[in-house]
C-alpha atoms as a PDB file:
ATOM      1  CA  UNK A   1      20.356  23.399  -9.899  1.00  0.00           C
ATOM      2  CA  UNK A   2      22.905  22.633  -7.288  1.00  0.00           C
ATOM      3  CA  UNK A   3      22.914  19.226  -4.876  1.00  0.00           C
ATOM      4  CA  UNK A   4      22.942  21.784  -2.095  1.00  0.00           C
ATOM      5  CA  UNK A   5      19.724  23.744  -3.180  1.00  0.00           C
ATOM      6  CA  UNK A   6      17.865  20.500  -3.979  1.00  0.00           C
ATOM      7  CA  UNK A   7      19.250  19.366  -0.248  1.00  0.00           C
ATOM      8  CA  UNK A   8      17.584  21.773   1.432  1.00  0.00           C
ATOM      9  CA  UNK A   9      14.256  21.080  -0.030  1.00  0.00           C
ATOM     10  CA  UNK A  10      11.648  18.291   1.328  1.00  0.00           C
ATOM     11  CA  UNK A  11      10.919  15.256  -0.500  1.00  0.00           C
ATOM     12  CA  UNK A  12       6.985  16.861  -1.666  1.00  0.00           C
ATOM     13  CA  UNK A  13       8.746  19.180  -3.162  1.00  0.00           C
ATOM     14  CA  UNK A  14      11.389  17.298  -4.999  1.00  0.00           C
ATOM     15  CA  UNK A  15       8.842  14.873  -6.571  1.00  0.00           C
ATOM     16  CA  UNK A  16       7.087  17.716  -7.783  1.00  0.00           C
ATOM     17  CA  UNK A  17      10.331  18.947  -9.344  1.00  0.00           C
ATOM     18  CA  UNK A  18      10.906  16.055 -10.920  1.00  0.00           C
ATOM     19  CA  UNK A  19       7.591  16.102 -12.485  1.00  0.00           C
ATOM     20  CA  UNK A  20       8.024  19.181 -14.213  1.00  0.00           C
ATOM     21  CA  UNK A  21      11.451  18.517 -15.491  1.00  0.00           C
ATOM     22  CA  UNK A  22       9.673  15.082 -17.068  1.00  0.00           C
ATOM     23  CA  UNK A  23       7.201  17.357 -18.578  1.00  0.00           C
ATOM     24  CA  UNK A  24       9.919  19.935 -20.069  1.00  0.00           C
ATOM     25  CA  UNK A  25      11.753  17.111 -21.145  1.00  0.00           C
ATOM     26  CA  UNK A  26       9.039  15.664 -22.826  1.00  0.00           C
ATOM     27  CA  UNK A  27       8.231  18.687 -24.986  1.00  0.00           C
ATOM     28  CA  UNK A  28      11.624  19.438 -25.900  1.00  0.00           C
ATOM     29  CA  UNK A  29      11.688  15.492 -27.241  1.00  0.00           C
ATOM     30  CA  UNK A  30       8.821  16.712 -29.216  1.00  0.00           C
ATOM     31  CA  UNK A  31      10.466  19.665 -30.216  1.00  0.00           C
ATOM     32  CA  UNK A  32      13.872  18.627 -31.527  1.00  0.00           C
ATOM     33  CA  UNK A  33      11.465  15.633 -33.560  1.00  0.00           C
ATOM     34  CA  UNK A  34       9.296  18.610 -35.411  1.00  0.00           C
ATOM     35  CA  UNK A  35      13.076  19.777 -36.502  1.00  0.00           C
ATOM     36  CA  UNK A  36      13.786  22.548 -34.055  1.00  0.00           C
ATOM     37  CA  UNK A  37      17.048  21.267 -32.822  1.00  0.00           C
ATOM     38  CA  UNK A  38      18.099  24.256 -30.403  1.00  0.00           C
ATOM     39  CA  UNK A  39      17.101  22.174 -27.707  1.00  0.00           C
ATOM     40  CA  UNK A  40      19.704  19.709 -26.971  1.00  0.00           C
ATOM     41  CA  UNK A  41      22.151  21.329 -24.227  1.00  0.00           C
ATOM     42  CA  UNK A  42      18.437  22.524 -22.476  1.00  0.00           C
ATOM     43  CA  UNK A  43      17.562  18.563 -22.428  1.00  0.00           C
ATOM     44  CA  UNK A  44      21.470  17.305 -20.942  1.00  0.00           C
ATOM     45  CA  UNK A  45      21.067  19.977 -17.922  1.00  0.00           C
ATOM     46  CA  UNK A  46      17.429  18.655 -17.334  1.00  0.00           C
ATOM     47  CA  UNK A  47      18.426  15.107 -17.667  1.00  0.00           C
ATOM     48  CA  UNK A  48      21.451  16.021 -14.702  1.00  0.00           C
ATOM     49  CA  UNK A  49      19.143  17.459 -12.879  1.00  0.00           C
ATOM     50  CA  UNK A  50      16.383  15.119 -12.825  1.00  0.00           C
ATOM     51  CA  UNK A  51      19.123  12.281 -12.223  1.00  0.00           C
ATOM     52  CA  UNK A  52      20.403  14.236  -9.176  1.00  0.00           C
ATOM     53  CA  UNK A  53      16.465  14.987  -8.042  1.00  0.00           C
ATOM     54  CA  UNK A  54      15.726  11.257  -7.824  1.00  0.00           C
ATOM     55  CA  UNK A  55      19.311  10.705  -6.172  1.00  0.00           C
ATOM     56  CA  UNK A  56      18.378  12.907  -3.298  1.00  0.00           C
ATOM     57  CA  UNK A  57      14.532  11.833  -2.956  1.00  0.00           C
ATOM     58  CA  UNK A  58      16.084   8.224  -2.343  1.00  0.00           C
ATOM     59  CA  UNK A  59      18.898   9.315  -0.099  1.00  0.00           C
ATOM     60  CA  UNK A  60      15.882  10.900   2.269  1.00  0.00           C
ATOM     61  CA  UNK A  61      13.553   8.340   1.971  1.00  0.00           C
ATOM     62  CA  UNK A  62      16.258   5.799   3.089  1.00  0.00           C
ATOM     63  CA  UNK A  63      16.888   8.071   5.563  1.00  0.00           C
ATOM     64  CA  UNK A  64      14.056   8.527   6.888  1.00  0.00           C
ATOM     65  CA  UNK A  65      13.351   4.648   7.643  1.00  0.00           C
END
């Protein structure tokens, strides 16, 4: 997901976002543990993403005070 995409969305929507990439993160933890290790380039792009999520949700929110 692009900066510029995750920009243009409002902050609602970006904590949601960032909830479901802690989710899919989560269960592809679980996966690679059970032995299925197909999983780990899937788990770098969600941690980048989250990373750049929670970037932007504090960029607005200290914006918006």
């Amino acid at each position: 997901m692009t900066a510029e995409k995750i920009r243009a969305m409002d902050v609602a929507e970006l904590e949601n976002k960032v909830k479901e990439s802690s989710e899919q993160m989560f269960r592809i933890k679980f996966q690679m543990g059970m032995g299925q290790a197909d999983g780990l380039k899937k788990l770098r792009e969600l941690k980048k993403d989250r990373a750049r999520l929670l970037t932007i949700i504090g960029e607005k929110k200290k914006g918006a005070k």
